[in-house]
Protein backbone atom coordinates (compact mmCIF):
# COMPACT_ATOMS: atom_id res chain seq x y z
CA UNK A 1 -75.85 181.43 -90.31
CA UNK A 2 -76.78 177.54 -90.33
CA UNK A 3 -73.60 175.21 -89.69
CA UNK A 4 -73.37 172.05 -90.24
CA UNK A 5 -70.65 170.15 -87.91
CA UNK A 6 -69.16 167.00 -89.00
CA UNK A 7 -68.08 165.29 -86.04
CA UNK A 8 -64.91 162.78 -87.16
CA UNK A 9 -62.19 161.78 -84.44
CA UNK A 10 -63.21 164.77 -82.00
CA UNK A 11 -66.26 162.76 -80.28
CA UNK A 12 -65.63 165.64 -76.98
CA UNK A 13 -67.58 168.76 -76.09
CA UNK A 14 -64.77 169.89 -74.01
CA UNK A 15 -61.60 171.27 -75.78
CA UNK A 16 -63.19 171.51 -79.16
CA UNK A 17 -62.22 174.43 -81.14
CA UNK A 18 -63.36 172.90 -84.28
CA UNK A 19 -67.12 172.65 -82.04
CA UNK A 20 -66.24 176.09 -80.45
CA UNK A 21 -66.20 177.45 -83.85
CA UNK A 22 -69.07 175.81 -85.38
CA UNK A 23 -70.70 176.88 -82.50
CA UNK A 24 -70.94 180.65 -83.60
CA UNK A 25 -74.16 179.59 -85.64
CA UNK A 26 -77.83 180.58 -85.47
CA UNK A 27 -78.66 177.07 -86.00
CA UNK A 28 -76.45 173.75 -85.82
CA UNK A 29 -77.00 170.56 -87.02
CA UNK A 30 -74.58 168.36 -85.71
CA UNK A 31 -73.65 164.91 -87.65
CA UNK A 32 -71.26 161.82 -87.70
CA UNK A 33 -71.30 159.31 -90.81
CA UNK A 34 -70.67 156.38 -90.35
CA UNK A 35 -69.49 154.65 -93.88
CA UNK A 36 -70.26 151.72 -95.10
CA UNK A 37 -67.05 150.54 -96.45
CA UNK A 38 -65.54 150.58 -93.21
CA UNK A 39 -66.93 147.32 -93.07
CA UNK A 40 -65.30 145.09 -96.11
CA UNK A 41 -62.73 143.91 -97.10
CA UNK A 42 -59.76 146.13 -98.65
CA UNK A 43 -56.64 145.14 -100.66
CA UNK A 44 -54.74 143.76 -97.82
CA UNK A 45 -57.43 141.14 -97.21
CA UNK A 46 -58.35 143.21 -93.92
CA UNK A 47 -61.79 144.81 -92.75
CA UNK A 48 -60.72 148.92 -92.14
CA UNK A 49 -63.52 148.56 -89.30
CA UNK A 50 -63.06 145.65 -86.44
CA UNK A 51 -65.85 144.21 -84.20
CA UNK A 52 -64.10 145.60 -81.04
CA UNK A 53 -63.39 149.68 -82.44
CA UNK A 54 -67.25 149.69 -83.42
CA UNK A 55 -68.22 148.87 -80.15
CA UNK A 56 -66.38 151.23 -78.50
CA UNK A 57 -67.28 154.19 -81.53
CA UNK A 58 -70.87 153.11 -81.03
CA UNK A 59 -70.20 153.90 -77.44
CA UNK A 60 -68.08 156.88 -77.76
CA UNK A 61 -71.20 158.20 -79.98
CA UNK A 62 -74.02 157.43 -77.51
CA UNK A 63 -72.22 159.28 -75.11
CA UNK A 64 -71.76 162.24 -77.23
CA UNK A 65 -75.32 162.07 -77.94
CA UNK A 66 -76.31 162.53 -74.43
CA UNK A 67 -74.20 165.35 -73.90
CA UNK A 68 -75.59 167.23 -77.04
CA UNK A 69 -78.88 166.48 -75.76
CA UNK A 70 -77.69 168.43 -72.38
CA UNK A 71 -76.88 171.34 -74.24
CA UNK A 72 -80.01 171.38 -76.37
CA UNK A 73 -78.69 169.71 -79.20
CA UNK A 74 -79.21 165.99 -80.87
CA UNK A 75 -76.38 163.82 -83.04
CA UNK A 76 -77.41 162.96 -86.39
CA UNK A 77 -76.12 159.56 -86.97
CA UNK A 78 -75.65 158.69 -90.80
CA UNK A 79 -75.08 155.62 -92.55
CA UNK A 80 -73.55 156.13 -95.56
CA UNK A 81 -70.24 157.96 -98.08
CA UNK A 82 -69.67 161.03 -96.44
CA UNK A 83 -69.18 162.43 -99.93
CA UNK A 84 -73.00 161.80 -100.79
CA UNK A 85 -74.06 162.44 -97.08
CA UNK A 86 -72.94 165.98 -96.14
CA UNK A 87 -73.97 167.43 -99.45
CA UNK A 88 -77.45 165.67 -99.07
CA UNK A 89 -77.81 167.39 -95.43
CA UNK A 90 -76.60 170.58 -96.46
CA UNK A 91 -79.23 171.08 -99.50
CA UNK A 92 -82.10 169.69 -97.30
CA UNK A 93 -81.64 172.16 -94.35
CA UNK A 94 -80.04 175.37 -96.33
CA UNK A 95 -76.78 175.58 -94.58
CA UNK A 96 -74.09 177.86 -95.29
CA UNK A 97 -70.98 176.64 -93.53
CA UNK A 98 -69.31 173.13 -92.90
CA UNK A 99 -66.91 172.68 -90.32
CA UNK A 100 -64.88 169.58 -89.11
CA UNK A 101 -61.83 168.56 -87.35
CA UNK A 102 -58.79 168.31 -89.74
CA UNK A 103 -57.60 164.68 -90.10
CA UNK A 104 -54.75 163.19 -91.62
CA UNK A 105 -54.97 160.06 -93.95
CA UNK A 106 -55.26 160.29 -97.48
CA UNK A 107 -58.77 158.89 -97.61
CA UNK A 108 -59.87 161.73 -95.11
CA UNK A 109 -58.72 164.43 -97.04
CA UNK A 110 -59.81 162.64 -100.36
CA UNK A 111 -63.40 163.14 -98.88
CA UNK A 112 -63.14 166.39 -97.30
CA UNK A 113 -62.05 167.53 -101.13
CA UNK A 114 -64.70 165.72 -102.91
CA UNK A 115 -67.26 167.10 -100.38
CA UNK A 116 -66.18 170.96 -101.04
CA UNK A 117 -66.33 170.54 -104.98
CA UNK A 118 -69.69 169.03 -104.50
CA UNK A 119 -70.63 172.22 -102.27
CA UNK A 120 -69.06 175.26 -104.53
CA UNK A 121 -70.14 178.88 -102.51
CA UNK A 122 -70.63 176.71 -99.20
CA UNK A 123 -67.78 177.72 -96.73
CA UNK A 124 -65.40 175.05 -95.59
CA UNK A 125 -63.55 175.29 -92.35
CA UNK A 126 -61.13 172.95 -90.43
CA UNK A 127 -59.75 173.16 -87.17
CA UNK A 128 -56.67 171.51 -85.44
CA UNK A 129 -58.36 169.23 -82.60
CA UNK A 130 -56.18 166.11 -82.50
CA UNK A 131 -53.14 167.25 -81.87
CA UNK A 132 -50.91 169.24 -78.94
CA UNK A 133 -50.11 172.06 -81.49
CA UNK A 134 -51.35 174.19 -84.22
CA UNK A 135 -49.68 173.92 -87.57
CA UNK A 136 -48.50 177.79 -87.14
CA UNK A 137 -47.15 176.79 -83.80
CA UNK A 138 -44.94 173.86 -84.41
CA UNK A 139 -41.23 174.96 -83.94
CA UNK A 140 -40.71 174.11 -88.13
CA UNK A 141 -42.43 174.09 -90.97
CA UNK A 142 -44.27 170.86 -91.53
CA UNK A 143 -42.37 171.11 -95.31
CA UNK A 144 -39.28 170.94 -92.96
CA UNK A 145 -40.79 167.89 -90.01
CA UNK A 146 -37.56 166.35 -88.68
CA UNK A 147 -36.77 162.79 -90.56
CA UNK A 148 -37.00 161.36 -87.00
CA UNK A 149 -38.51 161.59 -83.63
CA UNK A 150 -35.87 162.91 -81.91
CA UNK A 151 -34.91 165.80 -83.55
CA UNK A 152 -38.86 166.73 -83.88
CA UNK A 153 -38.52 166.22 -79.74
CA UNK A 154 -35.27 168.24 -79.35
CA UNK A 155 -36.87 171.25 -81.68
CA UNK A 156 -39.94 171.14 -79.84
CA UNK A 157 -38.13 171.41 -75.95
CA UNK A 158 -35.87 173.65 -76.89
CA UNK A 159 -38.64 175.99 -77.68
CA UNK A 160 -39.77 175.56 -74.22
CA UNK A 161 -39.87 172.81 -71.82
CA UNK A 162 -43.11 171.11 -72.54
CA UNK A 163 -43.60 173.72 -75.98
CA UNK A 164 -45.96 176.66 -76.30
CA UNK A 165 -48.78 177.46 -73.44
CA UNK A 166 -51.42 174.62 -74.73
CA UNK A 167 -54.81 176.31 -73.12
CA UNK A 168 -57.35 174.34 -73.18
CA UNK A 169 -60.27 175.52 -74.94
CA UNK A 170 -63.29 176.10 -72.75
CA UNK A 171 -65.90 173.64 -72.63
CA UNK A 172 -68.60 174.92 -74.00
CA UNK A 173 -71.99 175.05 -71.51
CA UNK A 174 -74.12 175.81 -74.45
CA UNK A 175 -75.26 175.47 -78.18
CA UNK A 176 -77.01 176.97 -80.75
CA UNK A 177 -80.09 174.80 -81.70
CA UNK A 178 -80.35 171.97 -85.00
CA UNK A 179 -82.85 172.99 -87.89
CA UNK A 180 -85.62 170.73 -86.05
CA UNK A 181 -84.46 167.34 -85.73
CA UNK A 182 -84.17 165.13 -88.70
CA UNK A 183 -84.61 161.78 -88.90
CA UNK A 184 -81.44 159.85 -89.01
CA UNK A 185 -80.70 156.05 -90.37
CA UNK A 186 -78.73 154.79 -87.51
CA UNK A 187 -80.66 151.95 -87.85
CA UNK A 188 -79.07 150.38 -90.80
CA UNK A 189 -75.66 150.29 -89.34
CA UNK A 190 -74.06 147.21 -88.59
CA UNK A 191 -75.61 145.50 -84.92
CA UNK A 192 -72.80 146.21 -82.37
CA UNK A 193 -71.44 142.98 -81.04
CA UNK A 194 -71.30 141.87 -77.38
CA UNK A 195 -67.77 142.17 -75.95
CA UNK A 196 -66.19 138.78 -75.44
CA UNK A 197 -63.58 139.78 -72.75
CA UNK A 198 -64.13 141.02 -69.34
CA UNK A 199 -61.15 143.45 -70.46
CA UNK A 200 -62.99 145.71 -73.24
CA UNK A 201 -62.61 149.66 -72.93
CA UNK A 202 -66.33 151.69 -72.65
CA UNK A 203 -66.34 154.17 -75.04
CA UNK A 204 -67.14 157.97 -74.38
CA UNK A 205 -66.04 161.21 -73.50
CA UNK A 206 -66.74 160.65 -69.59
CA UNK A 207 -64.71 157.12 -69.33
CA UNK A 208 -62.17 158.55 -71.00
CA UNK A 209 -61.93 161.78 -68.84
CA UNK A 210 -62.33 159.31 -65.49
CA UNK A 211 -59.28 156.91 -66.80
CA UNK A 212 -57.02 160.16 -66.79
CA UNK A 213 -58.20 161.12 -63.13
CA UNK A 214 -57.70 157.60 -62.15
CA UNK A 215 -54.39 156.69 -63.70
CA UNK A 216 -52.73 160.41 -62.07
CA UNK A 217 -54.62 161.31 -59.15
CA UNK A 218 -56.39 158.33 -58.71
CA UNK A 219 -53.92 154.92 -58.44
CA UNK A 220 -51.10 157.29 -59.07
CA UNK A 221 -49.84 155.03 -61.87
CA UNK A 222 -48.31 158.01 -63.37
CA UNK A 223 -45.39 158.64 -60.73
CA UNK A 224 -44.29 154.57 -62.07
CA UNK A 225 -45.17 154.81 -65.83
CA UNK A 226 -41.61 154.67 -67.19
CA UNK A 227 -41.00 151.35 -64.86
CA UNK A 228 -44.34 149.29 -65.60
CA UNK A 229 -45.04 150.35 -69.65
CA UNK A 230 -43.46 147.41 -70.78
CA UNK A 231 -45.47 145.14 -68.68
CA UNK A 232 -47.30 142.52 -71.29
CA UNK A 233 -50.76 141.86 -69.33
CA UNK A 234 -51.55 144.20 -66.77
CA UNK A 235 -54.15 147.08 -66.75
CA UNK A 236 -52.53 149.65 -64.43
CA UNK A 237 -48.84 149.52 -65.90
CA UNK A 238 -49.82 151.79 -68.57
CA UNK A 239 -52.13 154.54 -69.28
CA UNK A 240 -54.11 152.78 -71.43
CA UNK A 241 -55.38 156.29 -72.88
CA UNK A 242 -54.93 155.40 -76.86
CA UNK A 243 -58.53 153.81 -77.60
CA UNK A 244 -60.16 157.85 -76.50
CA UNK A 245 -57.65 159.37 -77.99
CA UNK A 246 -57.58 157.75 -81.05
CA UNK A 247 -61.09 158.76 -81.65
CA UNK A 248 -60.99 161.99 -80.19
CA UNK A 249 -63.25 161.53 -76.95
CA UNK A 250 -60.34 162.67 -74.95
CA UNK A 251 -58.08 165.88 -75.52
CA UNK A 252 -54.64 165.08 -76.13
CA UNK A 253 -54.08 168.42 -74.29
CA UNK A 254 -56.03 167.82 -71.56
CA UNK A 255 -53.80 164.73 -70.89
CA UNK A 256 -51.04 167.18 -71.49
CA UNK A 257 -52.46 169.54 -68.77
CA UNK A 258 -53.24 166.81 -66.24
CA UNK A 259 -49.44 166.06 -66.57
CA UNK A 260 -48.15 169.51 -65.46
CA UNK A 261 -51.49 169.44 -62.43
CA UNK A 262 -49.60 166.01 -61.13
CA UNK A 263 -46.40 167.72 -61.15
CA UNK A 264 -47.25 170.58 -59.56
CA UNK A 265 -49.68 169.07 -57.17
CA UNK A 266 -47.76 165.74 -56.29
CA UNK A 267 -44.25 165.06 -58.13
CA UNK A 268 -42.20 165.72 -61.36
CA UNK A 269 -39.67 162.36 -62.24
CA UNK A 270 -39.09 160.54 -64.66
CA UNK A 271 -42.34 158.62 -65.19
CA UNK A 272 -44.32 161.63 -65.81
CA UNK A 273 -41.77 163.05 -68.21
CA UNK A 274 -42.42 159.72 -70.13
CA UNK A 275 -45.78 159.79 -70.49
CA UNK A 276 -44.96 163.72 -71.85
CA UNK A 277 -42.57 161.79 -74.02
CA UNK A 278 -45.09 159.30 -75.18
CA UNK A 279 -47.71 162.51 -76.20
CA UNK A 280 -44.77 163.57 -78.07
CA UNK A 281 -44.35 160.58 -80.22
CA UNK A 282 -48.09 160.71 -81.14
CA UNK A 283 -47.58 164.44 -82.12
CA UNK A 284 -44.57 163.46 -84.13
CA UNK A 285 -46.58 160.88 -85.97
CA UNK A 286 -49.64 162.97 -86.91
CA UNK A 287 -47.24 165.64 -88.43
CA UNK A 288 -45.24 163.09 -90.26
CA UNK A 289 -48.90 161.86 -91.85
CA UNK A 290 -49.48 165.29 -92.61
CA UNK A 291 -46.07 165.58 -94.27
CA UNK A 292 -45.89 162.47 -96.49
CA UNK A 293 -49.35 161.64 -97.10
CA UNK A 294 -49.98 158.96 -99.76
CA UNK A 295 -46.12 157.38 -98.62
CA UNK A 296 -47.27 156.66 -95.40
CA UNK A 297 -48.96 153.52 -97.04
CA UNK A 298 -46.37 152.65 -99.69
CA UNK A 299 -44.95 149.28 -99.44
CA UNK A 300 -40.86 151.63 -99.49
CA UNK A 301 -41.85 154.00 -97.20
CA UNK A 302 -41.37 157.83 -96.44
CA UNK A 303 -37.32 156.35 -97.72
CA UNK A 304 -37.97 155.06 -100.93
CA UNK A 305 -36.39 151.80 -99.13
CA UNK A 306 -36.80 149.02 -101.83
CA UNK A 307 -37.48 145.80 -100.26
CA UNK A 308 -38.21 142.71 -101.90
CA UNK A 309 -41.00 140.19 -99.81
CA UNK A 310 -43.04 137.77 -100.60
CA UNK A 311 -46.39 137.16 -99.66
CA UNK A 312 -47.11 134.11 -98.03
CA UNK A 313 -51.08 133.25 -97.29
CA UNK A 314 -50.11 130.47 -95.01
CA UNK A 315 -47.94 132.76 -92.96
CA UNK A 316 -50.24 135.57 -92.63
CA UNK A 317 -53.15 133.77 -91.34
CA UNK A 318 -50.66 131.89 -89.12
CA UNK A 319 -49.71 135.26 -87.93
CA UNK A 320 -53.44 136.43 -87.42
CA UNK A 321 -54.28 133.20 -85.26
CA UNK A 322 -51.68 132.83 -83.00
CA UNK A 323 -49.89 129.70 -84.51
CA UNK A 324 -46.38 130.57 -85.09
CA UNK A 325 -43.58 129.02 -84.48
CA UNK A 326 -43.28 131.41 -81.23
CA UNK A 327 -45.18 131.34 -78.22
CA UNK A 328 -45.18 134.70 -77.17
CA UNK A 329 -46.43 135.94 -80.34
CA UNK A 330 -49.02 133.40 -80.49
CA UNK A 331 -50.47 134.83 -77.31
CA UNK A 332 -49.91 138.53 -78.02
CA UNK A 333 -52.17 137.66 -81.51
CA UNK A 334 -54.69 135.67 -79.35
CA UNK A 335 -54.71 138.50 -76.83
CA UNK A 336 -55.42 141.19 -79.73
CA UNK A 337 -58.59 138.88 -81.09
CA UNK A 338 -60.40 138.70 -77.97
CA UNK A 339 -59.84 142.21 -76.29
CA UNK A 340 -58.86 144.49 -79.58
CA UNK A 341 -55.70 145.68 -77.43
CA UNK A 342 -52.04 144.44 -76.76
CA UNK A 343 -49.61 146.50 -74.93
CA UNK A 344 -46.75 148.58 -76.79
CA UNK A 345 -44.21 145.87 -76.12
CA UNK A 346 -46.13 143.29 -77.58
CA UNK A 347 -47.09 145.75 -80.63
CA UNK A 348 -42.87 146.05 -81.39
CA UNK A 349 -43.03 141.97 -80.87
CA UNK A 350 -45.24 140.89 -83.24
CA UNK A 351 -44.86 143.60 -85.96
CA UNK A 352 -40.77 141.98 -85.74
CA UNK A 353 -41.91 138.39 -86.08
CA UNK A 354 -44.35 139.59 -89.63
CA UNK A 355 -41.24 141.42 -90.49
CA UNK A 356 -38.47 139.34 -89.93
CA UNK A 357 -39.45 136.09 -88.89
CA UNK A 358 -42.28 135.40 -92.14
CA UNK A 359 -41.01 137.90 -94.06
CA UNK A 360 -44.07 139.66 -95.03
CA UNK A 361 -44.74 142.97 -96.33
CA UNK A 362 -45.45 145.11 -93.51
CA UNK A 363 -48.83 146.57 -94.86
CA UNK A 364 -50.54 143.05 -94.08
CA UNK A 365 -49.29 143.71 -90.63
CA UNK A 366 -50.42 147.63 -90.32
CA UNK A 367 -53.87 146.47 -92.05
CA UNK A 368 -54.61 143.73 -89.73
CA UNK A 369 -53.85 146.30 -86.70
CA UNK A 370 -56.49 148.45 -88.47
CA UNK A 371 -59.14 146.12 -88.22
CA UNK A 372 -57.98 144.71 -84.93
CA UNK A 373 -57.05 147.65 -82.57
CA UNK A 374 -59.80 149.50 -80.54
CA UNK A 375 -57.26 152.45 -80.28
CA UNK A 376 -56.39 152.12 -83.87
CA UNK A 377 -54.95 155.95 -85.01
CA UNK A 378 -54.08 155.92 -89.23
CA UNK A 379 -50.92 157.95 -88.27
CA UNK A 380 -49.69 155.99 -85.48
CA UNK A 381 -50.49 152.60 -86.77
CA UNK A 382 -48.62 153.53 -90.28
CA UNK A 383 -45.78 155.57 -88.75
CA UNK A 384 -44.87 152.33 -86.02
CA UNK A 385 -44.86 149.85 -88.90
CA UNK A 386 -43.26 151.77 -90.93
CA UNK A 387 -40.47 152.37 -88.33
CA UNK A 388 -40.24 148.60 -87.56
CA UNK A 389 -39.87 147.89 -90.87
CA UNK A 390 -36.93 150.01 -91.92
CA UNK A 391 -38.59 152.33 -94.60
CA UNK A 392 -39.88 155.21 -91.93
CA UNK A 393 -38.31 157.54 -89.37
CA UNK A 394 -36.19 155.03 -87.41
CA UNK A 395 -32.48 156.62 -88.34
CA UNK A 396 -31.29 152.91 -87.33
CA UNK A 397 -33.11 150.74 -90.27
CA UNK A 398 -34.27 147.22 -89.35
CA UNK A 399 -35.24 146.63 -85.90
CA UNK A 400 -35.02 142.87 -85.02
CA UNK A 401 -35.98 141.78 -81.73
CA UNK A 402 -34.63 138.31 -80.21
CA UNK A 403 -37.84 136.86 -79.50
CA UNK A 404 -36.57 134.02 -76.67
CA UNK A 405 -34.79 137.04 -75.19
CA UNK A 406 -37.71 138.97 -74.80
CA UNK A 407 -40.05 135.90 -73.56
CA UNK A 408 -37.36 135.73 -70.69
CA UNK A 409 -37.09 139.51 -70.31
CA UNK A 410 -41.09 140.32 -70.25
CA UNK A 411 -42.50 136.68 -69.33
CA UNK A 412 -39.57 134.87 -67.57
CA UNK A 413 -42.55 132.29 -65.68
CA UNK A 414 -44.58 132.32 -68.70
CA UNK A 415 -47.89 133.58 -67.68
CA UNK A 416 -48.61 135.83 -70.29
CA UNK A 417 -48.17 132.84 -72.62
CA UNK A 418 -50.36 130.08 -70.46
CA UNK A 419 -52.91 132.93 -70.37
CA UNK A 420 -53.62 133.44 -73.64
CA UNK A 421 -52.79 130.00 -74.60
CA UNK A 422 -49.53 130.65 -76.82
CA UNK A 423 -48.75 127.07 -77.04
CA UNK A 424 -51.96 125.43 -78.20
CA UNK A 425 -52.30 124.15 -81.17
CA UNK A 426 -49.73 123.05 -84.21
CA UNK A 427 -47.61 125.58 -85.69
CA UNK A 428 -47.72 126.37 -89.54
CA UNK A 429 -44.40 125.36 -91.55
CA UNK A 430 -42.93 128.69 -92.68
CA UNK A 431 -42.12 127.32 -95.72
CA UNK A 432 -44.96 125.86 -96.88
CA UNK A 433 -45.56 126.54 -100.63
CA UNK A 434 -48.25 126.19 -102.75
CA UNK A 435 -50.47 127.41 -106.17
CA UNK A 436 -51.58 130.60 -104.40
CA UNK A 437 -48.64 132.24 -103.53
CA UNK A 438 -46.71 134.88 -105.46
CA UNK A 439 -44.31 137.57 -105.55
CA UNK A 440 -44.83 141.46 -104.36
CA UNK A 441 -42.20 143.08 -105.84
């Protein structure tokens, strides 16, 4: 049997079962497409593809490369719609089988759909790589996913206390070899840009496995994660695991399985439970994706919630440059620009002030994250804005945070702001009007 394997947000050789499976080949050719429209503009006025997430996929994808090579393999790196693409490389080497990682996002499966009508008699296989659990071994239907995270959490630990026994799944020491070694057009995709921060991520399966050894065993940031996550500037506070997960060069259940080696191996408290409880959110989010599908990106929600805004040009690209009315904002946006990354407190901050303050719709926010974020994650990013905007899983509605109250809570001497220069420039009027603006209703 010859398999093609589409390589998606699972950029890992070890615990791969969608690889492990795709493995069972006489032949392999193993392939990642990159698409072109990644790169323009979409409705929201937002690129779906930032500077800083290419550079670390283009990294993430060397890396692979290398350890394919190790194994007697090679990556074939496409440029082009994965709808043409796959069906091109599975005519011009005779294979019989595609598998991939299944994804959720409605353009994902939009593609994996068109792809299999375009390949009728070629078998089609997906595999659950992103995630802690299995479909069959979530403690529910997904037809019956809890309307909010903490009754998903609650089902899930009462089943047992971290769930079912997530194995990992080997890491594989060998492959079966491509069908020769086609020529690729890497070439035409977009030049990778120099990092302009001293604070970007490297992309790749071994950085990413290295930042869990450091952050547990290493600096033992783990055993104070619950006290320093909300810090707004500061590398070790967090885990700062998202950008490898979010493209799959990191097992979300190997994180899970460093947790329980730390707290057998060192100590169990409440920090390490947190980070558990973090996984858990993440979990929660790709299920609710998988549940609701097209109304993750509707303007009302997973609730139907009707709310009338306004779009405001001046106040978006206010919002996008850091020149607000508040400081703290205005650095968190400035801080996103240059690195790609803001921390989870500033995430809640500025996703409030688009909300609340400009009274914007919330998919400008969520689109701009998109193209920003070099962990971006389609059902994290949409479930999060969706919560902070009332129309998702937050049982509470509208959150609202008091942004002077949190400048004195997170930045009381105002570092973070002098840092990334919060206070420079003049801030748009909010209610600035002119020819261009109209309603969303």
């Amino acid at each position: 049997m010859r398999t093609l394997y589409w390589f998606t947000r699972d950029l890992r050789i070890h615990d791969n079962a969608a690889l492990l499976a795709a493995a069972r080949s006489d032949m392999l050719l193993c392939v990642y497409v990159v698409d072109p429209r990644w790169f323009a503009n979409g409705p929201f006025q937002c690129r779906g593809m930032g500077e800083h997430r290419w550079r670390f996929l283009w990294q993430s994808l060397t890396d692979l490369e290398r350890s394919l090579r190790a194994l007697g393999q090679r990556l074939h790196i496409a440029f082009g719609e994965p709808e043409r693409t796959i069906p091109d490389l599975v005519h011009q080497h005779s294979i019989s089988r595609v598998v991939r990682s299944r994804l959720p996002g409605t353009v994902e499966a939009q593609q994996w759909r068109a792809v299999q009508q375009s390949l009728p008699g070629i078998v089609m296989q997906t595999f659950e790589t992103l995630s802690l659990f299995t479909e069959g071994t979530l403690p529910m239907p997904l037809s019956d996913l809890p309307a909010t995270f903490s009754q998903f959490r609650k089902q899930v630990e009462k089943q047992g206390e971290r769930g079912p026994d997530m194995l990992r799944i080997r890491t594989l020491t060998a492959l079966p070899p491509p069908p020769g070694f086609p020529e690729d057009n890497r070439g035409e995709c977009p030049p990778i840009p120099e990092p302009t921060s001293t604070l970007s991520f490297r992309g790749g399966e071994h950085a990413g496995l290295e930042r869990v050894q450091e952050f547990s065993f290493g600096n033992h940031g783990i055993a104070t994660y619950k006290e320093t996550r909300n810090a707004l500037d500061d590398w070790p506070s967090s885990s700062k695991l998202s950008p490898w997960l979010a493209n799959g060069s990191l097992s979300v259940r190997e994180v899970a399985a460093t947790i329980e080696d730390y707290e057998r191996r060192e100590t169990r408290n409440d920090s390490t439970y947190w980070l558990w409880f973090e996984l858990l959110w993440r979990e929660y989010f790709y299920w609710y994706a998988m549940k609701h599908g097209d109304r993750l990106f509707c303007r009302d929600g997973v609730q139907r919630k009707h709310r009338h805004v306004t779009f405001y040009g001046h106040r978006f690209k206010a919002w996008c440059e850091g020149n607000t009315h508040y400081p703290i904002i205005n650095a968190a946006m400035n801080q996103l620009r240059h690195t790609g990354y803001i921390s989870n407190r500033a995430r809640q901050l500025v996703a409030s002030c688009l909300v609340h303050e400009l009274e914007l719709d919330w998919r400008y926010g969520a689109a701009w994250f998109e193209q920003q974020l070099v962990d971006y994650d389609v059902a994290s990013n949409y479930g999060n804005w969706q919560y902070l905007a009332g129309v998702g899983a937050d049982p509470r509605g509208l959150r609202q945070f008091n942004l002077d109250k949190q400048a004195q809570q997170y930045d009381p001497e105002g570092h973070y702001v002098q840092r990334w220069q919060g206070t420079a420039g003049q801030p748009v009027g909010l209610h600035t009007v002119d020819a261009a603006d109209w309603p969303i209703l």
